[in-house]
Structure formats: structure tokens, C-alpha cells
PDB file of N, CA and C in Angstrom:
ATOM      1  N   UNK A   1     -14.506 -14.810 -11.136  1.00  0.00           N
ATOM      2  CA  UNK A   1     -14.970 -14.139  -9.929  1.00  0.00           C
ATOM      3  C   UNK A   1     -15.337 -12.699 -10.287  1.00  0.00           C
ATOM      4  N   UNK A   2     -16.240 -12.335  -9.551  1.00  0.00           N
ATOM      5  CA  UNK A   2     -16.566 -10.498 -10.028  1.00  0.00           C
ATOM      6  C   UNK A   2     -15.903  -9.883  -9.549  1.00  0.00           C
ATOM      7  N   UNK A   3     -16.006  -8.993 -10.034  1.00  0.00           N
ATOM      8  CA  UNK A   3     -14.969  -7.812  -9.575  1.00  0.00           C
ATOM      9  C   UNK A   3     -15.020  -7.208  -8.462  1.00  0.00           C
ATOM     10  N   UNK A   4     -16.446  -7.231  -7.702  1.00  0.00           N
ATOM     11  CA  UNK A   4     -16.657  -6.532  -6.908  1.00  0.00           C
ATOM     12  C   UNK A   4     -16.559  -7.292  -5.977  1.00  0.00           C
ATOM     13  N   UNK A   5     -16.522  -8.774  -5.986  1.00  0.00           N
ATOM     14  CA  UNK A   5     -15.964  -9.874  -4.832  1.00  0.00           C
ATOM     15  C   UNK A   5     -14.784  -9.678  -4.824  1.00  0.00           C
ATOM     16  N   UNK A   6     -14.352  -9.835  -5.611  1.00  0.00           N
ATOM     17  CA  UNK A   6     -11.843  -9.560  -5.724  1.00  0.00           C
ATOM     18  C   UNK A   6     -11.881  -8.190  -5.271  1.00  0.00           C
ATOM     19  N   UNK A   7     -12.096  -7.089  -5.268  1.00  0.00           N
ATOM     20  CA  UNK A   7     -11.913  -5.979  -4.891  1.00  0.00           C
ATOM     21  C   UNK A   7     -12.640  -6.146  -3.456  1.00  0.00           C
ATOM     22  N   UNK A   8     -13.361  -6.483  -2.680  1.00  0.00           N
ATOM     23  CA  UNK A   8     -13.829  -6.605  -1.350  1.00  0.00           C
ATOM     24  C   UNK A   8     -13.081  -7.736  -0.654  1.00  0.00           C
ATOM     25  N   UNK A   9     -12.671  -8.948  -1.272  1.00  0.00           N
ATOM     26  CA  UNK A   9     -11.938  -9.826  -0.841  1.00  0.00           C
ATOM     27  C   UNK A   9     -10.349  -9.146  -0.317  1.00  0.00           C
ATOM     28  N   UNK A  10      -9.889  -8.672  -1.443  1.00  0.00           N
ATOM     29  CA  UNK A  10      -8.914  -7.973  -1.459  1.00  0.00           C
ATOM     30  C   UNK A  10      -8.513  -6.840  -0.325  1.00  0.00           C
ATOM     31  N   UNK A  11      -9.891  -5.996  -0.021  1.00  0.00           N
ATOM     32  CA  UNK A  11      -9.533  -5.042   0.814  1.00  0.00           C
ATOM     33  C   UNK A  11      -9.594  -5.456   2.026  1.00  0.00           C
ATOM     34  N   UNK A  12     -10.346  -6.611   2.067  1.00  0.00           N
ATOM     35  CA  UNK A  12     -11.049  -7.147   3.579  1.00  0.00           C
ATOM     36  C   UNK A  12      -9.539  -7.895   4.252  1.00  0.00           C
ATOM     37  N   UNK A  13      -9.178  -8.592   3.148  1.00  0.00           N
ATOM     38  CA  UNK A  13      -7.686  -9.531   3.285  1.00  0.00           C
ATOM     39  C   UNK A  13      -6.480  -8.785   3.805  1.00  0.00           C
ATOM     40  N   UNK A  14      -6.447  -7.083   3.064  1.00  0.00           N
ATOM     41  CA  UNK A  14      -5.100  -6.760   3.192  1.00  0.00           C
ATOM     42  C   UNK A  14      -5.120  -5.724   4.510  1.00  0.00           C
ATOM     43  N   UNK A  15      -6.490  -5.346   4.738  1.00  0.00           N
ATOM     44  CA  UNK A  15      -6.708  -4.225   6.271  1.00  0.00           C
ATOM     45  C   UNK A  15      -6.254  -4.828   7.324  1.00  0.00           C
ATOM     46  N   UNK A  16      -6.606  -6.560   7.486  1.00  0.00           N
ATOM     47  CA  UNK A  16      -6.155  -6.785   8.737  1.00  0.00           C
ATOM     48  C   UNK A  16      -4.580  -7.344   8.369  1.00  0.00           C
ATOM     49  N   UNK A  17      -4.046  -7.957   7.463  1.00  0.00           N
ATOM     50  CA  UNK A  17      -2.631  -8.192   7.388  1.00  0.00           C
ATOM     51  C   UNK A  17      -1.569  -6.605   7.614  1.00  0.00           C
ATOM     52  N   UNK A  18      -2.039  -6.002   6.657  1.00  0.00           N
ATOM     53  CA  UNK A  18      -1.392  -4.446   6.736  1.00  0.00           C
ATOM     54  C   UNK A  18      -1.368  -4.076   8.124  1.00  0.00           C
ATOM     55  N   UNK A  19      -2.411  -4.499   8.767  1.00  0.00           N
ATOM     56  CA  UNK A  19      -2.756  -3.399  10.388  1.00  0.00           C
ATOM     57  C   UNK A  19      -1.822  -4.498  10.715  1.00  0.00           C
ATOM     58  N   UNK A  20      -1.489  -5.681  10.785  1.00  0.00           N
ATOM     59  CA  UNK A  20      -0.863  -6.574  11.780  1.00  0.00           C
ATOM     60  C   UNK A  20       1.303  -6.182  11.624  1.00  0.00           C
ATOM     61  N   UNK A  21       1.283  -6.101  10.205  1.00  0.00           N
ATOM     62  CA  UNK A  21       2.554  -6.095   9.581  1.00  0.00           C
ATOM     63  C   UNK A  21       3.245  -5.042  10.255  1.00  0.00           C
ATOM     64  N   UNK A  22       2.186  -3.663   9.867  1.00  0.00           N
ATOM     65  CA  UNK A  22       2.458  -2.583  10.249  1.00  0.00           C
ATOM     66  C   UNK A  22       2.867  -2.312  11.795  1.00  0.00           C
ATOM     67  N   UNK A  23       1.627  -2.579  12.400  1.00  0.00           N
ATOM     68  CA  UNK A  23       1.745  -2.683  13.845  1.00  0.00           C
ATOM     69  C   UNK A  23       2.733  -3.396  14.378  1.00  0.00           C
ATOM     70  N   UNK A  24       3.324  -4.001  14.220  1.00  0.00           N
ATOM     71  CA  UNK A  24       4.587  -5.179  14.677  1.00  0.00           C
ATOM     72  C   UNK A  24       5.834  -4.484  13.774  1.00  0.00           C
ATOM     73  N   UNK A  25       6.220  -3.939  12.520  1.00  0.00           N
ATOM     74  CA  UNK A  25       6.656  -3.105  12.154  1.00  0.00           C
ATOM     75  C   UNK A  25       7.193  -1.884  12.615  1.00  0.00           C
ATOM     76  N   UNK A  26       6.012  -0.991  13.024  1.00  0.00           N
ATOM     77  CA  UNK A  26       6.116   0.249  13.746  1.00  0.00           C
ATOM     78  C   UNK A  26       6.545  -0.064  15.677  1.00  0.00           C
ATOM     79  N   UNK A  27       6.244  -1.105  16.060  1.00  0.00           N
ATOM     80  CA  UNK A  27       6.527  -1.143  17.262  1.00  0.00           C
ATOM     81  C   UNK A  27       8.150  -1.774  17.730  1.00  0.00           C
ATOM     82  N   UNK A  28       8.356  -2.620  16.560  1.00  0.00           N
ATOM     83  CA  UNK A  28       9.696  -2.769  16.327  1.00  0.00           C
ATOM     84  C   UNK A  28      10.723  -1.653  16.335  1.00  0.00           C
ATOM     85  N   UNK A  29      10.336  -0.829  15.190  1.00  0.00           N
ATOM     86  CA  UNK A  29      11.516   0.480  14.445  1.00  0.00           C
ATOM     87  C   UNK A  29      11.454   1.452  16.020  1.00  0.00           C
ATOM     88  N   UNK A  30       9.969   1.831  16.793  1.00  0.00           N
ATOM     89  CA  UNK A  30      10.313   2.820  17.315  1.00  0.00           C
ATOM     90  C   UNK A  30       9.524   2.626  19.051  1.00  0.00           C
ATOM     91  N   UNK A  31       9.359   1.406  19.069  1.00  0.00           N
ATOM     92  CA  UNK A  31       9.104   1.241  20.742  1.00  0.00           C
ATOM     93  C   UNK A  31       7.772   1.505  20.438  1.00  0.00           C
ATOM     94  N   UNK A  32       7.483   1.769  22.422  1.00  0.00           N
ATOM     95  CA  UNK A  32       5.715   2.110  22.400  1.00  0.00           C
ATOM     96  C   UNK A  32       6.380   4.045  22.872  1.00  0.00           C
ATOM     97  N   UNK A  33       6.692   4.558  21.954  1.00  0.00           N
ATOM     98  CA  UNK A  33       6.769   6.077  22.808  1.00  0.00           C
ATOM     99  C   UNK A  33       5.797   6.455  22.441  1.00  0.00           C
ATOM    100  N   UNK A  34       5.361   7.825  22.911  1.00  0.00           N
ATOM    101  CA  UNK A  34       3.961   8.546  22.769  1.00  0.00           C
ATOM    102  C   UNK A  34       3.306   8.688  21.364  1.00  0.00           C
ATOM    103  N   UNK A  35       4.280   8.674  20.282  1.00  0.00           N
ATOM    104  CA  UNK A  35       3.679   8.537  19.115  1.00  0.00           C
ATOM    105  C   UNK A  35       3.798   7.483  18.852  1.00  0.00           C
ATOM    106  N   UNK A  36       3.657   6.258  19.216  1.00  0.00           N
ATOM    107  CA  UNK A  36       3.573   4.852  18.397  1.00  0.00           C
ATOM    108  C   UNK A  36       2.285   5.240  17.283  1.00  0.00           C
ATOM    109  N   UNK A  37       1.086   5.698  18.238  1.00  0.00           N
ATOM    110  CA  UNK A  37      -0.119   5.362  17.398  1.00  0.00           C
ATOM    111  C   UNK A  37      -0.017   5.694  16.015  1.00  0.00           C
ATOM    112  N   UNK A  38       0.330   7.365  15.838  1.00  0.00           N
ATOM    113  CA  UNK A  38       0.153   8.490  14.931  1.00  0.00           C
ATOM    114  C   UNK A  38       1.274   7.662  13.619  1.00  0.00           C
ATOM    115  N   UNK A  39       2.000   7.466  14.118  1.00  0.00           N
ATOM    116  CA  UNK A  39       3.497   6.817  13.097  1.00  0.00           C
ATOM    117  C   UNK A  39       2.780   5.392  12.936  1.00  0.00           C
ATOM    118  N   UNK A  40       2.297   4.538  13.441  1.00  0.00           N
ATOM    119  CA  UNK A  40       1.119   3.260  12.859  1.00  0.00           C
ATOM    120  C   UNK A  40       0.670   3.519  12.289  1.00  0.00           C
ATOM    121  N   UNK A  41      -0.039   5.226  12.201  1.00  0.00           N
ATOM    122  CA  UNK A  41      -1.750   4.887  11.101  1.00  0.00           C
ATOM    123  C   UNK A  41      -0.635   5.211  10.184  1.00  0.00           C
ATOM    124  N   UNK A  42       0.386   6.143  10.197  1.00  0.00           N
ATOM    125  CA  UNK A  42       1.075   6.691   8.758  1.00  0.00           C
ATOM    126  C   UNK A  42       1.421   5.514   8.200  1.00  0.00           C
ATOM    127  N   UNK A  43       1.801   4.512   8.933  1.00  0.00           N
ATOM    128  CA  UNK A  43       2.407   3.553   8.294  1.00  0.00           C
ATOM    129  C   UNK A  43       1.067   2.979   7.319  1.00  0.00           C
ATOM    130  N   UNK A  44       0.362   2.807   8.342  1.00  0.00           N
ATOM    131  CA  UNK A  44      -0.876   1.802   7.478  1.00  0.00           C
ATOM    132  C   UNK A  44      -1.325   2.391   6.536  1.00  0.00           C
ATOM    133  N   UNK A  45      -1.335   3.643   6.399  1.00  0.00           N
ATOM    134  CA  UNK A  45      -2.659   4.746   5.442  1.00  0.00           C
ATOM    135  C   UNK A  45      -1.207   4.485   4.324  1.00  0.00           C
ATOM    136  N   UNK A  46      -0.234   4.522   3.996  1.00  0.00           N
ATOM    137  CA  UNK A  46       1.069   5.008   2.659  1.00  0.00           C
ATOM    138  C   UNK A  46       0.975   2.762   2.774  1.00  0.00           C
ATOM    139  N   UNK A  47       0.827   1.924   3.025  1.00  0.00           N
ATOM    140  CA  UNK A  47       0.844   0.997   2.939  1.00  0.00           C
ATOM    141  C   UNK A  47      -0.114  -0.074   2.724  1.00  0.00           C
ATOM    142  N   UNK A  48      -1.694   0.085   2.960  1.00  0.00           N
ATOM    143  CA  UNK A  48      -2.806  -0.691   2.609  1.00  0.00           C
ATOM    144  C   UNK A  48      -3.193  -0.445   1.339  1.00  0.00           C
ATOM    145  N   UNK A  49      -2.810   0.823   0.723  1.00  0.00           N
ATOM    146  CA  UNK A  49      -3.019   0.827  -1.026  1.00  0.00           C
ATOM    147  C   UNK A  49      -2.667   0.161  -1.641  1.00  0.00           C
ATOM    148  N   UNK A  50      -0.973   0.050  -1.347  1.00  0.00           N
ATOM    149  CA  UNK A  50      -0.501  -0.617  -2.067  1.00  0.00           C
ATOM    150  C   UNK A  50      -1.137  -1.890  -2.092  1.00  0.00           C
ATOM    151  N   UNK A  51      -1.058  -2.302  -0.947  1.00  0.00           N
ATOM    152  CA  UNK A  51      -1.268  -3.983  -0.497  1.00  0.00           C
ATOM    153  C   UNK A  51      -2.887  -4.746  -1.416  1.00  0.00           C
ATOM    154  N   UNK A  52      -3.580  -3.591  -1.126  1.00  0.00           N
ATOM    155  CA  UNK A  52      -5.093  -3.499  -1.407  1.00  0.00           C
ATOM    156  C   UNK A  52      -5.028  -4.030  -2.978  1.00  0.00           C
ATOM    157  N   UNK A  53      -4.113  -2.614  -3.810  1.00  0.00           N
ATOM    158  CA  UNK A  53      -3.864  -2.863  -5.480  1.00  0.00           C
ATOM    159  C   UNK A  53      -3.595  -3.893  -5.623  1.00  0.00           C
ATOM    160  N   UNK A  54      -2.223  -4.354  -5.380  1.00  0.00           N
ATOM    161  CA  UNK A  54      -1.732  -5.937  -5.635  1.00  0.00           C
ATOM    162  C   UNK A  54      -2.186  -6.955  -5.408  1.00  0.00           C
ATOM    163  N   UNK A  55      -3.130  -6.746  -4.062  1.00  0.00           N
ATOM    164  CA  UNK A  55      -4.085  -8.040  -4.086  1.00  0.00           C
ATOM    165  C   UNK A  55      -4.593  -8.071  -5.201  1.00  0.00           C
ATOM    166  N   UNK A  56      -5.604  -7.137  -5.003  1.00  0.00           N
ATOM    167  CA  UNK A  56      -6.319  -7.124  -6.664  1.00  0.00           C
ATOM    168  C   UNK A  56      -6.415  -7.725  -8.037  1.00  0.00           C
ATOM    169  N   UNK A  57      -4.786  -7.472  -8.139  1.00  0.00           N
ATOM    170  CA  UNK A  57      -3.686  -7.288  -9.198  1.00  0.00           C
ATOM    171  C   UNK A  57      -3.570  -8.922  -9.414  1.00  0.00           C
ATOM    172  N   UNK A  58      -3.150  -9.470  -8.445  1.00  0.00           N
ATOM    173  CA  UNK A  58      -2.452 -10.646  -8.006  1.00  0.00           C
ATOM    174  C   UNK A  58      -3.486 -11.440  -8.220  1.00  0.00           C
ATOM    175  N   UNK A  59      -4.735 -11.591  -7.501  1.00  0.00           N
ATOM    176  CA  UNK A  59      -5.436 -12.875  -6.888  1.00  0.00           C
ATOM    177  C   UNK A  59      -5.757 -13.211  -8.163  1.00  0.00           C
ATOM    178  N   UNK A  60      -6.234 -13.316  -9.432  1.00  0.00           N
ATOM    179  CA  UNK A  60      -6.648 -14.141  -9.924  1.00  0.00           C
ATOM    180  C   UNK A  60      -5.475 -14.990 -10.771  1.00  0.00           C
ATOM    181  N   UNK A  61      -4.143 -14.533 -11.071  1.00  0.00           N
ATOM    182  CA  UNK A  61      -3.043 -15.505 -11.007  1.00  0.00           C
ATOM    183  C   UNK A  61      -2.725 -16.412 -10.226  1.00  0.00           C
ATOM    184  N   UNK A  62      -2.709 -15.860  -8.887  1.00  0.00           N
ATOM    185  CA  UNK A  62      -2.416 -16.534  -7.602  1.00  0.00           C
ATOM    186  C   UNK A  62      -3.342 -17.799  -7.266  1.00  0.00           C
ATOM    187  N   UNK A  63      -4.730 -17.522  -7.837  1.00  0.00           N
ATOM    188  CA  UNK A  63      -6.006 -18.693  -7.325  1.00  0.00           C
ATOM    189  C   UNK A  63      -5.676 -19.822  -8.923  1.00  0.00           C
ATOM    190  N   UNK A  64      -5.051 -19.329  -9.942  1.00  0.00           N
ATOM    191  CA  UNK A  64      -4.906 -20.294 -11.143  1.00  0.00           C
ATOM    192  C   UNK A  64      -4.044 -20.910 -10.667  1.00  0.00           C
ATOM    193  N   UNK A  65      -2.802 -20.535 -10.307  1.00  0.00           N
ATOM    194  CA  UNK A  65      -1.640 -20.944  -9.761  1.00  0.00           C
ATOM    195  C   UNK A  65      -1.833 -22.310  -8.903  1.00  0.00           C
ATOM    196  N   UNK A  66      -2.663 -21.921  -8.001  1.00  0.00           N
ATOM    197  CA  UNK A  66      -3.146 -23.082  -6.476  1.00  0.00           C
ATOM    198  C   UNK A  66      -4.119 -23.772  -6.866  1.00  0.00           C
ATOM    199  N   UNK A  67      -5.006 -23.787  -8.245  1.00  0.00           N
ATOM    200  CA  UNK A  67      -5.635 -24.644  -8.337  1.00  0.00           C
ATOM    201  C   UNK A  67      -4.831 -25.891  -9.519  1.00  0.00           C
ATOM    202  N   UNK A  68      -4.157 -24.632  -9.938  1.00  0.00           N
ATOM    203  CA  UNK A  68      -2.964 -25.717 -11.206  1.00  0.00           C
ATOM    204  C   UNK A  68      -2.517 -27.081 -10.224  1.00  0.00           C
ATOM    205  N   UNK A  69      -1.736 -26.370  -9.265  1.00  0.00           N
ATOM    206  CA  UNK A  69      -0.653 -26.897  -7.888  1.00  0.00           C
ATOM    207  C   UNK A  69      -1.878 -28.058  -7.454  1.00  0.00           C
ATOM    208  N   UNK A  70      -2.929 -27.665  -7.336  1.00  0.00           N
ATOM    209  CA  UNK A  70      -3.946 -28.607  -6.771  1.00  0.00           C
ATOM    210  C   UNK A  70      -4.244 -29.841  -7.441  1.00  0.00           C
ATOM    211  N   UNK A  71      -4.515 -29.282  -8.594  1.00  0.00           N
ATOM    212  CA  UNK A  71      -5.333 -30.340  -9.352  1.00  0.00           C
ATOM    213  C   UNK A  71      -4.017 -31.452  -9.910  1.00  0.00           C
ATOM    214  N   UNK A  72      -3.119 -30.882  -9.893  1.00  0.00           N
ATOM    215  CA  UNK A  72      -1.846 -31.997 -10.188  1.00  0.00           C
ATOM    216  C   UNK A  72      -1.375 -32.920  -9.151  1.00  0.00           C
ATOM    217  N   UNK A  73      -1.270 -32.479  -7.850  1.00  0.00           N
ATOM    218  CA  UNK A  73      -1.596 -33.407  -6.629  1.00  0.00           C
ATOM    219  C   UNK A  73      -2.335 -34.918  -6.188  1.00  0.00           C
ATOM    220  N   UNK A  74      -3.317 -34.548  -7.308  1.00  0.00           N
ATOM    221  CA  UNK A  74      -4.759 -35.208  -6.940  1.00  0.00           C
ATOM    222  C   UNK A  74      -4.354 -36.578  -7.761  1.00  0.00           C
TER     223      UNK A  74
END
């Protein structure tokens, strides 16, 4: 796969998981008070890097992995 598909796959994959994690995360730890929003994005902005890298990092182990798992199934 190119790089520039795994790196767009990757970011596209982890913005909406991160925003979901986070958001359910942050509304957990501290309610809806007036700063829910501001304490969400902090959460998301110190947390989609990471997520973003490791996808990265990860997916082409992860897709050998599930096609190994696959093709032995069959």
C-alpha cells in the first residue's frame, strides 16, 4: 500500500475514533460543565497524534495479521 494511502487512511480512521473516545471520555471524567468543549479539544489535540502515529505504525502488521487469520479459515 502507499504511503500516502496508510497515512490518509490512518488519519481519516483515527479523527473520528479519537473525537468519539475522547468525547465520551471527557464527558464521563467531567460532566457537560461550561468547559466540556475546551477540555475535549485538549483531550483530542495531546491524543489524535498519538493515535494517528500508531495507526500508521501498526496497519501494515495488523492487515498481514487478518489476512494470515483469513486465508487459514478458508
Amino acid at each position: 500500500m502507499d504511503w500516502r494511502v496508510r497515512a490518509l487512511t490512518a488519519a481519516l480512521m483515527t479523527i473520528v475514533m479519537v473525537a468519539l473516545v475522547t468525547l465520551i471520555a471527557t464527558w464521563l471524567a467531567v460532566g457537560l460543565d461550561p468547559h466540556f468543549l475546551r477540555q475535549w479539544a485538549k483531550a483530542f489535540v495531546i491524543a489524535w497524534p498519538v493515535a494517528a502515529i500508531t495507526a500508521f505504525v501498526v496497519m501494515p502488521t495488523a492487515r498481514a495479521l487478518a489476512e494470515r487469520i483469513l486465508s487459514t479459515t478458508r
